[in-house]
Protein backbone atom coordinates (compact mmCIF):
# COMPACT_ATOMS: atom_id res chain seq x y z
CA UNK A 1 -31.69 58.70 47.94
CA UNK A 2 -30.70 61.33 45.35
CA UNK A 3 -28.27 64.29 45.92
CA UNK A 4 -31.11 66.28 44.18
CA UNK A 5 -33.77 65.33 47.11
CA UNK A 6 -30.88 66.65 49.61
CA UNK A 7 -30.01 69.67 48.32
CA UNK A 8 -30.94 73.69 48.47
CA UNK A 9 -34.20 74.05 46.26
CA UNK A 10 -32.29 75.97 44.62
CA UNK A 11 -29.54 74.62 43.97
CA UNK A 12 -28.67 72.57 40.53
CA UNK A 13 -27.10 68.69 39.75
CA UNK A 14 -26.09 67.80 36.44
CA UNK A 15 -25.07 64.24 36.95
CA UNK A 16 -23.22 61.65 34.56
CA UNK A 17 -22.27 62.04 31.00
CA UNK A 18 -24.62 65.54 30.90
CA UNK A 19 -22.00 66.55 33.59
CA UNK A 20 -19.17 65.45 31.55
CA UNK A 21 -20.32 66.80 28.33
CA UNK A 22 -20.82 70.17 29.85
CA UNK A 23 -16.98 70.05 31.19
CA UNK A 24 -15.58 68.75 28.05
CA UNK A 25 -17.66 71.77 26.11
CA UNK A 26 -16.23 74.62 28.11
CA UNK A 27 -12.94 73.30 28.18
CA UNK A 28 -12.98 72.95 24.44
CA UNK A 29 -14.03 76.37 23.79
CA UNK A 30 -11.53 77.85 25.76
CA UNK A 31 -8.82 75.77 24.17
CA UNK A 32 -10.28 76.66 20.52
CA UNK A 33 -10.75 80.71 21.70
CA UNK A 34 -6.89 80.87 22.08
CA UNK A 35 -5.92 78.44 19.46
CA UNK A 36 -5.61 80.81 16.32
CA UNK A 37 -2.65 82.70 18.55
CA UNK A 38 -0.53 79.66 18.68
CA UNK A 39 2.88 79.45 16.48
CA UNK A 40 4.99 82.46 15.16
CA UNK A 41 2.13 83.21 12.20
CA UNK A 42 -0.51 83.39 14.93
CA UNK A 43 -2.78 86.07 14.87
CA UNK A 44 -3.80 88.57 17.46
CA UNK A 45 -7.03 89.46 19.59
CA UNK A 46 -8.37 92.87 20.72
CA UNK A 47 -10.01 92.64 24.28
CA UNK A 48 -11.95 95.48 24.85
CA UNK A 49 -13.60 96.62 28.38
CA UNK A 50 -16.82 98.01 28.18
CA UNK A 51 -17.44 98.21 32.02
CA UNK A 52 -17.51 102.23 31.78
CA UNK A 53 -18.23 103.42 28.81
CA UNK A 54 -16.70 106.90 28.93
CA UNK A 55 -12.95 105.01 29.84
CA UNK A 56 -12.83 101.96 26.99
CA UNK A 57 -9.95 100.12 27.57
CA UNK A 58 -8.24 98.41 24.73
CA UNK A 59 -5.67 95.45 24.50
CA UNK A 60 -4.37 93.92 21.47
CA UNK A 61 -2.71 90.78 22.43
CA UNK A 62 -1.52 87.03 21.65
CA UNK A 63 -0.27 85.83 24.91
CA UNK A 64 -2.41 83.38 26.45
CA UNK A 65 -2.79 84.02 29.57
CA UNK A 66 -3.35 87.99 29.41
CA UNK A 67 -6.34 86.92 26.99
CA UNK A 68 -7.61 84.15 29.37
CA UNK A 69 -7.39 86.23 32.52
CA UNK A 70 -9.43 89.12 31.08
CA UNK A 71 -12.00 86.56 29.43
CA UNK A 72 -14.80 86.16 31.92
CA UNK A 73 -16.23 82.55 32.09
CA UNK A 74 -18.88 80.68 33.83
CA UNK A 75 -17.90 76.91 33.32
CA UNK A 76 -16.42 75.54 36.02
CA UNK A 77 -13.73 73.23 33.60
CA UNK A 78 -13.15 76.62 31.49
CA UNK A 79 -11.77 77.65 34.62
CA UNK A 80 -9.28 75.18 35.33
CA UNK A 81 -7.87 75.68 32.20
CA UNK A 82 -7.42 79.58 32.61
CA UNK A 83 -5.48 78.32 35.97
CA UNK A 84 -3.14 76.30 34.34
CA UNK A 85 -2.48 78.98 32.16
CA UNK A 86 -1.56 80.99 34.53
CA UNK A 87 0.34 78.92 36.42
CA UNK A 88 1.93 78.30 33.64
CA UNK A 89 2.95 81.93 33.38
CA UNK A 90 3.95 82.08 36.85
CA UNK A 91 6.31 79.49 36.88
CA UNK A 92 7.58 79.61 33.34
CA UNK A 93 6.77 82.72 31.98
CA UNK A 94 5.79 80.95 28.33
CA UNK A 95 3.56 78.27 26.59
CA UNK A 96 0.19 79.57 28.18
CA UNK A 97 -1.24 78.99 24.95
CA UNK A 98 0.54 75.51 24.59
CA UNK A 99 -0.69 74.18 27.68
CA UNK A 100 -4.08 75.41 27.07
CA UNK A 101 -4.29 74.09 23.64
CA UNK A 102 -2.89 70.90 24.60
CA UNK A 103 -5.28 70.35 27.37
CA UNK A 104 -8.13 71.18 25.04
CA UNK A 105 -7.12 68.68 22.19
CA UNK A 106 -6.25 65.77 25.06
CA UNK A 107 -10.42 66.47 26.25
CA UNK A 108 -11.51 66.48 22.82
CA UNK A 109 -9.83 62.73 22.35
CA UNK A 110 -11.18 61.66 25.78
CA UNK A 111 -14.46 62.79 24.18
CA UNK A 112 -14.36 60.39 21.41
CA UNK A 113 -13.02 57.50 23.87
CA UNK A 114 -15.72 58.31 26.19
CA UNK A 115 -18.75 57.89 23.50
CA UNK A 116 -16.66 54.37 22.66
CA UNK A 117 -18.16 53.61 26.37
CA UNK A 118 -14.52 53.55 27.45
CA UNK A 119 -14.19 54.09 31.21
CA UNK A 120 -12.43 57.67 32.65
CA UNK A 121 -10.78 55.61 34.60
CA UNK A 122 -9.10 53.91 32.36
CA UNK A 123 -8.36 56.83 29.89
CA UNK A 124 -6.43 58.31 32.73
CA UNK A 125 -4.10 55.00 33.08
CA UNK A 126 -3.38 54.93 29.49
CA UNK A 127 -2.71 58.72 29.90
CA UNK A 128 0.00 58.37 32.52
CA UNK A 129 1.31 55.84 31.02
CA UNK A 130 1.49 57.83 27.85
CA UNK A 131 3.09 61.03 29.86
CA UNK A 132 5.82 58.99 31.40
CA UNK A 133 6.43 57.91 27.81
CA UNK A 134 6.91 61.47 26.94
CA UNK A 135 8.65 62.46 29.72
CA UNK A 136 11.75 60.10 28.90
CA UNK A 137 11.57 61.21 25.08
CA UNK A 138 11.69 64.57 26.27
CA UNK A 139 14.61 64.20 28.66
CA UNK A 140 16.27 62.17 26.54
CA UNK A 141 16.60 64.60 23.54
CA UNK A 142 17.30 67.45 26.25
CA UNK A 143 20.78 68.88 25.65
CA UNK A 144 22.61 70.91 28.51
CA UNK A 145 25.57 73.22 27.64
CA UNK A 146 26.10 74.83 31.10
CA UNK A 147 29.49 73.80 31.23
CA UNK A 148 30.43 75.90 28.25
CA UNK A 149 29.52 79.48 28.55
CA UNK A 150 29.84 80.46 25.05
CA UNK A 151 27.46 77.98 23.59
CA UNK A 152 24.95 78.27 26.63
CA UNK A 153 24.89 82.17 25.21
CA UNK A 154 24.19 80.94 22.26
CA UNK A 155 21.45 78.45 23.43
CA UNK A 156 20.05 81.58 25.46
CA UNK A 157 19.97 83.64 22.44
CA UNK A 158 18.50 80.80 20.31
CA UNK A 159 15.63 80.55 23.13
CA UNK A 160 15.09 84.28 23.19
CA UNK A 161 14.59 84.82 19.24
CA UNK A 162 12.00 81.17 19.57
CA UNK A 163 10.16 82.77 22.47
CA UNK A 164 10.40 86.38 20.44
CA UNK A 165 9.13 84.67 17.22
CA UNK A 166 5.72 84.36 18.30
CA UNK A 167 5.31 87.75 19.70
CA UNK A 168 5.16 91.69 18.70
CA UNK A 169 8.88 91.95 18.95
CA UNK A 170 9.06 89.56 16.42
CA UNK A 171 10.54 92.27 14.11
CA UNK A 172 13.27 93.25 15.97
CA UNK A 173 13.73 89.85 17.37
CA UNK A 174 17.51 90.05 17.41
CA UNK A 175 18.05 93.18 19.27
CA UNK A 176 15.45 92.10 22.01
CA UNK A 177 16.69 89.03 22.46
CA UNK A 178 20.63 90.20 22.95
CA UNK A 179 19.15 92.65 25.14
CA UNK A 180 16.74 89.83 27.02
CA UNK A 181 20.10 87.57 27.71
CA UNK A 182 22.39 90.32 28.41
CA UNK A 183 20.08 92.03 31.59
CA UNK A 184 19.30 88.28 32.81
CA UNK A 185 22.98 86.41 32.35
CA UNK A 186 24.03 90.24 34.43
CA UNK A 187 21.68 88.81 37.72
CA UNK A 188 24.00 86.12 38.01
CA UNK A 189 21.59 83.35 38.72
CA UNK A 190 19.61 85.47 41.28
CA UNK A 191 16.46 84.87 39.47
CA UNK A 192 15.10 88.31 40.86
CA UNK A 193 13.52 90.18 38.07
CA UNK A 194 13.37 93.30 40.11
CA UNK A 195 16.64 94.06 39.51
CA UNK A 196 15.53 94.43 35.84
CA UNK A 197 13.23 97.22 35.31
CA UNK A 198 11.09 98.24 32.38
CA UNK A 199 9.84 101.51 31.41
CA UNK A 200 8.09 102.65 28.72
CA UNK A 201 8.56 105.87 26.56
CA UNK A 202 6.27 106.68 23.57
CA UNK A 203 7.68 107.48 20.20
CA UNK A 204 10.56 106.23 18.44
CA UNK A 205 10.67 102.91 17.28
CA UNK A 206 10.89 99.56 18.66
CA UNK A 207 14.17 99.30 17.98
CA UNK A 208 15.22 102.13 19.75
CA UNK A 209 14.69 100.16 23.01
CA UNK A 210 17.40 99.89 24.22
CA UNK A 211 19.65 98.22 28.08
CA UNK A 212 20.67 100.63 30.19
CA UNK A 213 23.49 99.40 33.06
CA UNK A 214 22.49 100.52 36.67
CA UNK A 215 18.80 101.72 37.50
CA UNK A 216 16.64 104.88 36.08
CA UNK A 217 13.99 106.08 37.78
CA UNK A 218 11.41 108.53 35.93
CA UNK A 219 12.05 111.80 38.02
CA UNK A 220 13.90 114.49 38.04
CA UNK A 221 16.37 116.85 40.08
CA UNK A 222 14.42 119.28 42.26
CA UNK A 223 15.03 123.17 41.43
CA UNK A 224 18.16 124.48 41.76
CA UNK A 225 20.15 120.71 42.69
CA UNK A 226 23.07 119.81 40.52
CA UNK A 227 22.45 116.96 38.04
CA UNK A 228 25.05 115.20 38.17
CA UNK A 229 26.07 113.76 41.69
CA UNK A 230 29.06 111.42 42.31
CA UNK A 231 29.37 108.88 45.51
CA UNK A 232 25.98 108.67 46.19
CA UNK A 233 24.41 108.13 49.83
CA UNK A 234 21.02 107.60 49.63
CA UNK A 235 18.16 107.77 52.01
CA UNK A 236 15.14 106.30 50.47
CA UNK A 237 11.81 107.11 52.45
CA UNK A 238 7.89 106.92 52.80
CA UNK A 239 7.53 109.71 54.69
CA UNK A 240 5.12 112.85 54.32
CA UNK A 241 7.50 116.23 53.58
CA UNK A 242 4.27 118.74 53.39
CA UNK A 243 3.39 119.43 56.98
CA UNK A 244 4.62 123.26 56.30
CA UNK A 245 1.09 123.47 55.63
CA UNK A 246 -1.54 123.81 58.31
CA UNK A 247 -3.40 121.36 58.92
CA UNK A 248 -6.50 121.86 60.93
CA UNK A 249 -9.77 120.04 59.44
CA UNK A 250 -13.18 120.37 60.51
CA UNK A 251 -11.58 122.79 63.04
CA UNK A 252 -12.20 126.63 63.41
CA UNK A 253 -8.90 128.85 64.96
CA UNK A 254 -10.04 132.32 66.21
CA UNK A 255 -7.02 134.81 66.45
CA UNK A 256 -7.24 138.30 67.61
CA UNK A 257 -4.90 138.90 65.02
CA UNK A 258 -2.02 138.36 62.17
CA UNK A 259 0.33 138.03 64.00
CA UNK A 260 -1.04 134.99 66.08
CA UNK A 261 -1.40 133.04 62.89
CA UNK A 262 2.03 134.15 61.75
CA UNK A 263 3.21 131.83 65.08
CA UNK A 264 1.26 129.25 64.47
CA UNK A 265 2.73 129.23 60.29
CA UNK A 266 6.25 129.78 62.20
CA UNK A 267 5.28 126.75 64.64
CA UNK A 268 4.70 124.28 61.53
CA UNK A 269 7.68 125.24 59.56
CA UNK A 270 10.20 124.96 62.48
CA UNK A 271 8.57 121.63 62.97
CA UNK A 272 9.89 120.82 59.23
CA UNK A 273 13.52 122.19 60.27
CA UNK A 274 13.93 119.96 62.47
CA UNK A 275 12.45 117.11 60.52
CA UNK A 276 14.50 118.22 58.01
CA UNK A 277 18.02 118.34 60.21
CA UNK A 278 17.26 114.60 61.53
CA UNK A 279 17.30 113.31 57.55
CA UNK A 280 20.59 115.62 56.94
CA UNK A 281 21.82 114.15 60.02
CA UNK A 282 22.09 110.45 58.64
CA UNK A 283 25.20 112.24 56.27
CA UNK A 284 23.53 111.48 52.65
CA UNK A 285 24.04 113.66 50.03
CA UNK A 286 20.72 112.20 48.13
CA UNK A 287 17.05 112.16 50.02
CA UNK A 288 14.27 109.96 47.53
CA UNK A 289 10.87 110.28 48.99
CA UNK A 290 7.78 108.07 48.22
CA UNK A 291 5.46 110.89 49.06
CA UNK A 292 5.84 114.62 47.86
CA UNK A 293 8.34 117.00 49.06
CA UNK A 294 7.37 120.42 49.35
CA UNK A 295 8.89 123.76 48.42
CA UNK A 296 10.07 124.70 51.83
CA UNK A 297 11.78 121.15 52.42
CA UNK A 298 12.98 121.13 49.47
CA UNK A 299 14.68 124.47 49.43
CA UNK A 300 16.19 122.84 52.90
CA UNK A 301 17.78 120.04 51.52
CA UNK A 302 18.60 122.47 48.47
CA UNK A 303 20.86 124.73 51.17
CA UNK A 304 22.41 121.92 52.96
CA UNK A 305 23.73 120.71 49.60
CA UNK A 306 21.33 116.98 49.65
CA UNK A 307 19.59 116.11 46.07
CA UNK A 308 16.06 115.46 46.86
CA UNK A 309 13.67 113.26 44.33
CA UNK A 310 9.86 113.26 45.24
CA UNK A 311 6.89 111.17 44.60
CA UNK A 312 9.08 108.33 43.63
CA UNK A 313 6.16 105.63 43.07
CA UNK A 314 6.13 102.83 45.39
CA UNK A 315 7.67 99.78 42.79
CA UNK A 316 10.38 102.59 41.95
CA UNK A 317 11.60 103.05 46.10
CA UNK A 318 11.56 99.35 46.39
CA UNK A 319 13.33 98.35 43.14
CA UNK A 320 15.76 101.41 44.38
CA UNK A 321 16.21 99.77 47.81
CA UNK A 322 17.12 96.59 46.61
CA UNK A 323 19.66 97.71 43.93
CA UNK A 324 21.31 99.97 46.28
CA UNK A 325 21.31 97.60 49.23
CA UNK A 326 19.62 100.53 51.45
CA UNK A 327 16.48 100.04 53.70
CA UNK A 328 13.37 102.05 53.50
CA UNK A 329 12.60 104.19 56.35
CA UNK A 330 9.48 105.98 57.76
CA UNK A 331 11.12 107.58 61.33
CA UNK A 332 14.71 109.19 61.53
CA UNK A 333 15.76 109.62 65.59
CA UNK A 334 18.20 106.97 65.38
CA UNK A 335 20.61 107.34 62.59
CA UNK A 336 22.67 104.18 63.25
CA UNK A 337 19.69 101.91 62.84
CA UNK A 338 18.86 103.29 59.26
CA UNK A 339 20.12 101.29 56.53
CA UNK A 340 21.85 103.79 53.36
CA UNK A 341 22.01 103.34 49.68
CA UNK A 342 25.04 103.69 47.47
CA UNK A 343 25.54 104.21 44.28
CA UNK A 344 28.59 105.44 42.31
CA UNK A 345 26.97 108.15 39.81
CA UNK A 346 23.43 109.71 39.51
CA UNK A 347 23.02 111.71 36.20
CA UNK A 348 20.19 112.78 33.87
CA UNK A 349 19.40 110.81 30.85
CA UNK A 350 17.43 112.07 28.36
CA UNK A 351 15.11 109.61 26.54
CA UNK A 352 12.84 111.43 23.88
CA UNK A 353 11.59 114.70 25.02
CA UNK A 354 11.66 113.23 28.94
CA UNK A 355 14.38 113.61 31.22
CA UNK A 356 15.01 110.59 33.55
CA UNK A 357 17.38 109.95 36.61
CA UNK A 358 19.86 106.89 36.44
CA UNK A 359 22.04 105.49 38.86
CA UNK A 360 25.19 103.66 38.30
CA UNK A 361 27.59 101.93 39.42
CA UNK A 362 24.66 100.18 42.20
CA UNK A 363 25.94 98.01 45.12
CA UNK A 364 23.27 95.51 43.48
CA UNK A 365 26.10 95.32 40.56
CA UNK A 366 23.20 92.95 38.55
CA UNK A 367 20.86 95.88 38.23
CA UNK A 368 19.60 97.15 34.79
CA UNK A 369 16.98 98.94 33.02
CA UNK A 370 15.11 98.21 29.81
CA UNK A 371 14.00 101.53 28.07
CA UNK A 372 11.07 100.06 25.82
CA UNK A 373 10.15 102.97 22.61
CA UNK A 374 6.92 102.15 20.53
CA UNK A 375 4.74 104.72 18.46
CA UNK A 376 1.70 103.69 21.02
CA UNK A 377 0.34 102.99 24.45
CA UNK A 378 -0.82 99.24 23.18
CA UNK A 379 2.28 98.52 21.27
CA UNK A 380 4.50 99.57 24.25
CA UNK A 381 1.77 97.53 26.92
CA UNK A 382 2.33 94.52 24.56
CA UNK A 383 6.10 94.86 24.21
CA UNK A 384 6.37 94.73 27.83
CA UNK A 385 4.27 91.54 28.08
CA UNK A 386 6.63 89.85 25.56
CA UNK A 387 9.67 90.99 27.37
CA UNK A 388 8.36 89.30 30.44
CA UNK A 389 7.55 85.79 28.86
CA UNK A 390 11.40 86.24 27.59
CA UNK A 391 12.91 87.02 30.70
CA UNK A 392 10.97 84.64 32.58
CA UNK A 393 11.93 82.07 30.48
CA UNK A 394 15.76 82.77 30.18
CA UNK A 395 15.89 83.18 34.07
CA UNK A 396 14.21 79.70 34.28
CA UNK A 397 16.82 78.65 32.11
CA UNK A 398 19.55 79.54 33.54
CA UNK A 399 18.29 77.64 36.72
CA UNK A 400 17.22 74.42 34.49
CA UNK A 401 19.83 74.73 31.91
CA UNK A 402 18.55 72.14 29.24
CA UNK A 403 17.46 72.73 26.15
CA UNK A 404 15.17 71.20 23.72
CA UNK A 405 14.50 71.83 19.84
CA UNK A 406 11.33 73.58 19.07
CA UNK A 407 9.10 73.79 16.01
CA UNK A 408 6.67 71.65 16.56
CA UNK A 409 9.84 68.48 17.01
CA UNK A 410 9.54 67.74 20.44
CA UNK A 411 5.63 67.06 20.37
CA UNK A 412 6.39 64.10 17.43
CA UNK A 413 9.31 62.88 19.09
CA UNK A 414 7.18 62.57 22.33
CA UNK A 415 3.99 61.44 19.99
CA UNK A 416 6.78 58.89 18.08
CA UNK A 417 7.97 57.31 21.26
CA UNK A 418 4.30 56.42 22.85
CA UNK A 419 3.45 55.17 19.68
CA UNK A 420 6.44 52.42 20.26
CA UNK A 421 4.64 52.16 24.02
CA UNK A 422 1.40 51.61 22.57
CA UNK A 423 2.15 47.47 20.92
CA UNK A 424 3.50 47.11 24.19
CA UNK A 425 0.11 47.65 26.16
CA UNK A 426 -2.36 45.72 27.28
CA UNK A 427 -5.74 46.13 27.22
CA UNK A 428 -8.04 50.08 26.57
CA UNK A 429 -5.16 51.68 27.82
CA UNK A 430 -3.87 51.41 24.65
CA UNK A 431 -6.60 53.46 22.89
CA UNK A 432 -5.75 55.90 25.05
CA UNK A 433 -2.30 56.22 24.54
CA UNK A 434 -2.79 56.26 20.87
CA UNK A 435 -5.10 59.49 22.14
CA UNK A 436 -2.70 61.23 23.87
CA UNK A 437 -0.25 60.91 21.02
CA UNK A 438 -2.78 62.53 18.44
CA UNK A 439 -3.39 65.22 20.61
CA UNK A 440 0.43 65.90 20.92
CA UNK A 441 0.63 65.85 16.95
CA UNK A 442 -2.63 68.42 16.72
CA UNK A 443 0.04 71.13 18.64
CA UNK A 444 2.18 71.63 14.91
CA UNK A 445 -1.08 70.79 12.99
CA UNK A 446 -2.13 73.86 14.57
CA UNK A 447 0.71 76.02 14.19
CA UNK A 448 1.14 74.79 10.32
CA UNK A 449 -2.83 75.69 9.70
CA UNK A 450 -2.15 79.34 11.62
CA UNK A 451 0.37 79.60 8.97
CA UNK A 452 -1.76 79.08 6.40
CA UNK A 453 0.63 76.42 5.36
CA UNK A 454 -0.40 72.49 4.25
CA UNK A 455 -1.00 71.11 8.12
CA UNK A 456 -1.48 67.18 6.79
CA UNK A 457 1.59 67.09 4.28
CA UNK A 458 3.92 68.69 7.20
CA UNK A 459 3.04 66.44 9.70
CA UNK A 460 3.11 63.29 7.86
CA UNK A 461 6.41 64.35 6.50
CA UNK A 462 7.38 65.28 9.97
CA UNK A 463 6.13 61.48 11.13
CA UNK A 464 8.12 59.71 8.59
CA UNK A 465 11.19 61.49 9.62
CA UNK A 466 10.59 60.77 13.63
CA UNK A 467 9.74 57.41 12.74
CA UNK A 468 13.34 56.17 12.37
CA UNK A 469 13.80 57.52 15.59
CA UNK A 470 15.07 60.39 17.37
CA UNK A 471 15.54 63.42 15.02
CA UNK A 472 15.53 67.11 15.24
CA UNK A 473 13.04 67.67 12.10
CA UNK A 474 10.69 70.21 12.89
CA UNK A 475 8.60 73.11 11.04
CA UNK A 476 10.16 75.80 9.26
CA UNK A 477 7.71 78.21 9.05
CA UNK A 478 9.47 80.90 6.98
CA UNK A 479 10.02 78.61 3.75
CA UNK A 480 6.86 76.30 4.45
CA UNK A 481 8.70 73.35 4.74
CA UNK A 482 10.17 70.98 7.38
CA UNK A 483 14.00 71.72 8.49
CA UNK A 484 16.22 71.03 11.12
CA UNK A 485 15.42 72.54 14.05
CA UNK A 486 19.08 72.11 15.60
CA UNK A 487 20.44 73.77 12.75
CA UNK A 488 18.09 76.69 12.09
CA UNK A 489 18.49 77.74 15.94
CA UNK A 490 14.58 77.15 16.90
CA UNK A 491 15.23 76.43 20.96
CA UNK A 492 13.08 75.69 23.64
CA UNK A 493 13.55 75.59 27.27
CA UNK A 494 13.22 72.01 28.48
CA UNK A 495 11.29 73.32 31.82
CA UNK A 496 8.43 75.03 29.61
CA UNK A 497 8.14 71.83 27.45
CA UNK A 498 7.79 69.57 30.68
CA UNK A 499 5.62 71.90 32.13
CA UNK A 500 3.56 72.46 29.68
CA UNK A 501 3.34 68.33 28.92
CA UNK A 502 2.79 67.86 32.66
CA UNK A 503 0.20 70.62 33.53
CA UNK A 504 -2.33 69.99 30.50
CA UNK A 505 -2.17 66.37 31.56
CA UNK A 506 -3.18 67.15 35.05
CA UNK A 507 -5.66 69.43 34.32
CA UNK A 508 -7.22 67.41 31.46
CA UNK A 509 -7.44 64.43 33.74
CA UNK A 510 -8.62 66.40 36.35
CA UNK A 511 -11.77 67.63 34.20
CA UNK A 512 -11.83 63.67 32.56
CA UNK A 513 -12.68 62.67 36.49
CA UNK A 514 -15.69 64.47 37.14
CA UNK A 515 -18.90 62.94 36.81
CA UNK A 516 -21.63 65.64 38.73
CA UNK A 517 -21.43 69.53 38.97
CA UNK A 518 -23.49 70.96 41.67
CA UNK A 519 -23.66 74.59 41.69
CA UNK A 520 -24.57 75.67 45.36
CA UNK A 521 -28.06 78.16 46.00
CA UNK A 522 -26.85 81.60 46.67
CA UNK A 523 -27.15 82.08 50.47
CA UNK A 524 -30.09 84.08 50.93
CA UNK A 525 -30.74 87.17 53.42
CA UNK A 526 -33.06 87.09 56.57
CA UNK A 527 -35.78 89.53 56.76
CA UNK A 528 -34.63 92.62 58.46
C-alpha cells in the first residue's frame, strides 16, 4: 500500500529521485545565493523589508548568516542549511558562508554521483571516510603557541586582521583587530562577551572607534548631581520611581474640596519618602534604575547626596550587574540581603556631541567597552556584526588555541591528503572521495573568481605545490598570486575550520539521505 493512499487528502508525497532532486535544488540555491560574499573581494547584499511599507528597513551585509536568517525559504533542505549556518555562528562566530558554501558544492557532487546510479548510501561512506581524511590533515598542520604569550598575540592578531579581511572593517583592519584582542585577552579566558559592550555613535569615522577600560552606559547625571563620583556603591534596580503621581484609573474621587485632594497628593508623595529612605538606607552613594525616576525622587536622592541614573535599558542594568559584581533588586526592606556594586570612578565621557557615563576601575576588572563611530546607521549596524564574528572567534580561540593557515591552504591540504586516501579505497567509495575533495578545492575557486582573479591557474598552481606534501601555499589576494600563507600572516582558527569541515558534512549527508518529503495538510477548523 502507498503512503499516498494513507495520507490527509491533502497532504503531498514526492517520493524517490523527484524527492531528492527537489532537496539537492534548494540546497544549491541557497549555497549559490551566498556564494558571491565569500573571500576578502566578496561583494555585499542589500536585504530590504517590505512588510510595512511606511517603515522600510534596510541592511547591507556580507555575513552569512544575517543574510540567511532574514531570507525566507520554503524548501525544507534550504532550511537545514540556514541552521548550520547559524549554528555555525553560535558556536564559532565565523565561516557561515564557508559552511554553507561547502555544503552546497559537496550536494552538487553527490548530484552528479547520484545520476551515475551510485547509491546515497554509499556516497556517505566514501564521505566519512573522506572527512576523517581531512580531519587528520587538518590537525596535523594545526600549530598551538599557547605556551608563549607573545606569539599567541601575534597569532590572535593575525586571526583578527583574516576574520577582518572579509568584512566592512576591512579598512581599518589593524586598529579593529588590536582593539578585538586587547578587550578579549582582558576577560581572561572567561569567554563572557557581556563583559564587552558595544555602542554605537554616528559620525566620525571608523577609525575613531575606539576601547574604552571599565563600562559606559549611555545616560547621564540627573539635575543638579556631581559628575564625577569616586568609590562608587551602587544599587542597581527594576523598580517603578513615579508613584508621586496619582494613580486612580477607571475610578472617579469626589472631594468636597482642595484641600482633600491636597491629602491625598501629600499621601502619595510621603509614600515615595519612605520608598526613597529604604534605598538611601542600603548606604550607596549611586541609585541606577531600569524604569524612570521622577522629579520628586530624584530631587530626594539629589538632597541626600546619592547620584541617580534612570531608564537604564534592561541589557545596560544587567551588563552593569555583572561588571560590578552587584545583584539586581526589585524590594528594599532588608538591606543585608541586597547585593551592592562597586566601582572605583564614575565620570562623564563625551563621545561626539553625546555625553555618556563610564565606570572604572569595576570589581569585574575584565570589563570594557567598544565605542563603534561610522557616518551611518547601516555602516555602524554592520560594524557591529563584524566585531562580533571577531570576538567570537578570538574568544573561541583562546579556549582552542590552535591555529591553522588560511587563504584558501587548508581546503588543498585537506583536498591533497584524501586524494592519497583515494588509491587506497576499495570499491564506489572512492568516487566519492574524489567528490568530496573537488568540492573542498571549489571553496578558493570561489574566492579567486570573487576576486575577479584567474580561479583555474591559482588552483592548479596551488595543487602542484600541495602535491609534494604539506605546505602553507595559499592565495594572496592583494597581488593575484599564490604566497605563503605562514609568512603573509593569513590565520585561521583551527575550531572554525573543523567546524565548518564537520557541519557541511553532516548537513550535506543529512539532505543526501532523504528519499520522500511529505508535507502534512494544514489541520483544518470544525464548524462553529
Amino acid at each position: 500500500m502507498s503512503a499516498e493512499s494513507i495520507v490527509n487528502a491533502n497532504a503531498e508525497v514526492t517520493k524517490g529521485e523527484h524527492a531528492r532532486m527537489t532537496s539537492f535544488v534548494g540546497a544549491i540555491a541557497i549555497a549559490d545565493l551566498v556564494k558571491t560574499t565569500l573571500g576578502p573581494k566578496g561583494m555585499d547584499k542589500i536585504l530590504q523589508s517590505v512588510s510595512d511599507p511606511n517603515n522600510v528597513r534596510i541592511t547591507i551585509t556580507n555575513d552569512g548568516a544575517t543574510i540567511l536568517k532574514s531570507v525566507p525559504v520554503d524548501n525544507p533542505a534550504a532550511k537545514v542549511l540556514v541552521e548550520i549556518a547559524k549554528t555555525q555562528d553560535d558556536t564559532v562566530g565565523d565561516g557561515t558562508t564557508s559552511v554553507t558554501v561547502l555544503c552546497g558544492e559537496l550536494l552538487r557532487e553527490a548530484e552528479y554521483l547520484v545520476n551515475q546510479r551510485i547509491h546515497p548510501m554509499t556516497i556517505v561512506a566514501g564521505w566519512r571516510l573522506a572527512v576523517t581524511a581531512a580531519r587528520a590533515a587538518l590537525e596535523a598542520a594545526a600549530v598551538d603557541h599557547a605556551s608563549d604569550l607573545e606569539q599567541f598575540r601575534r597569532d590572535l592578531l593575525d586571526i583578527a586582521r583574516t576574520t577582518l579581511s572579509s568584512k566592512l572593517l576591512n579598512v581599518e583592519k589593524d586598529h579593529f583587530a588590536s582593539l578585538a584582542v586587547d578587550a578579549v585577552l582582558r576577560l581572561k579566558g572567561s569567554g563572557n562577551l557581556d563583559y564587552i559592550q558595544v555602542i554605537k555613535k554616528p559620525g566620525g569615522a571608523l577609525a575613531d572607534s575606539f576601547l574604552s577600560e571599565g563600562f559606559i552606559l549611555d545616560k547621564s547625571f540627573g539635575v543638579g548631581q556631581p559628575h564625577r563620583l569616586e568609590k562608587a556603591k551602587i544599587l542597581i534596580a527594576n523598580t517603578p520611581m513615579d508613584t508621586d503621581k496619582i494613580k486612580i484609573y477607571g475610578s472617579r474621587v469626589r472631594v468636597d474640596s482642595m484641600t482633600k485632594v491636597a491629602e491625598i497628593e501629600e499621601a502619595e508623595k510621603q509614600k515615595m519618602r519612605d520608598k526613597c529612605e529604604k534605598i538611601i538606607k542600603h548606604g550607596i552613594n549611586c541609585f541606577v534604575n531600569r524604569q524612570l525616576i521622577y522629579n520628586f525622587p530624584e530631587q530626594i536622592f539629589t538632597d541626600a547626596g546619592v547620584v541617580s541614573i534612570e531608564h537604564a535599558d534592561f541589557d545596560g542594568i544587567e551588563r552593569l550587574a555583572a561588571v560590578t559584581g552587584g545583584e539586581i533588586a526589585s524590594t528594599f526592606d532588608r538591606p543585608d540581603l541586597v547585593v551592592l556594586g562597586s566601582c572605583e570612578v564614575i565620570d562623564e565621557i563625551m563621545v561626539g556631541e553625546d555625553r555618556l557615563m563610564r565606570f572604572s576601575g569595576c570589581k569585574g576588572g575584565s570589563a570594557c567597552s567598544v565605542v563603534l563611530r561610522g557616518a551611518s546607521s547601516h555602516l555602524l549596524d554592520e560594524a557591529e556584526r563584524s566585531l562580533h564574528d571577531v570576538l567570537c572567534v578570538l574568544t573561541e580561540t583562546v579556549k582552542e588555541t590552535r591555529v591553522v593557515c588560511g587563504g584558501g591552504c587548508m581546503e588543498m591540504q585537506m583536498a591533497a591528503a584524501i586524494d592519497k586516501q583515494v588509491p587506497r579505497t576499495a570499491g564506489k567509495a572512492a568516487l566519492a572521495m574524489e567528490a568530496f575533495s573537488r568540492a573542498l578545492r571549489q571553496l578558493p575557486t570561489i574566492i579567486a573568481d570573487n576576486g575577479g582573479l584567474d580561479s583555474s591557474e591559482l588552483v592548479s598552481q596551488l595543487r602542484v605545490a600541495h602535491a609534494a606534501g604539506p605546505s602553507n601555499a595559499g592565495l594572496n589576494m592583494v597581488t593575484g598570486e599564490i604566497g605563503d600563507m605562514w609568512e603573509l600572516g593569513v590565520r585561521e582558527s583551527f575550531k572554525s575550520k573543523l567546524q565548518v569541515l564537520v557541519s557541511a558534512a553532516e548537513a550535506a549527508e543529512m539532505i543526501l539521505r532523504v528519499d520522500d518529503i511529505i508535507k502534512c495538510a494544514p489541520r483544518q477548523r470544525g464548524e462553529e
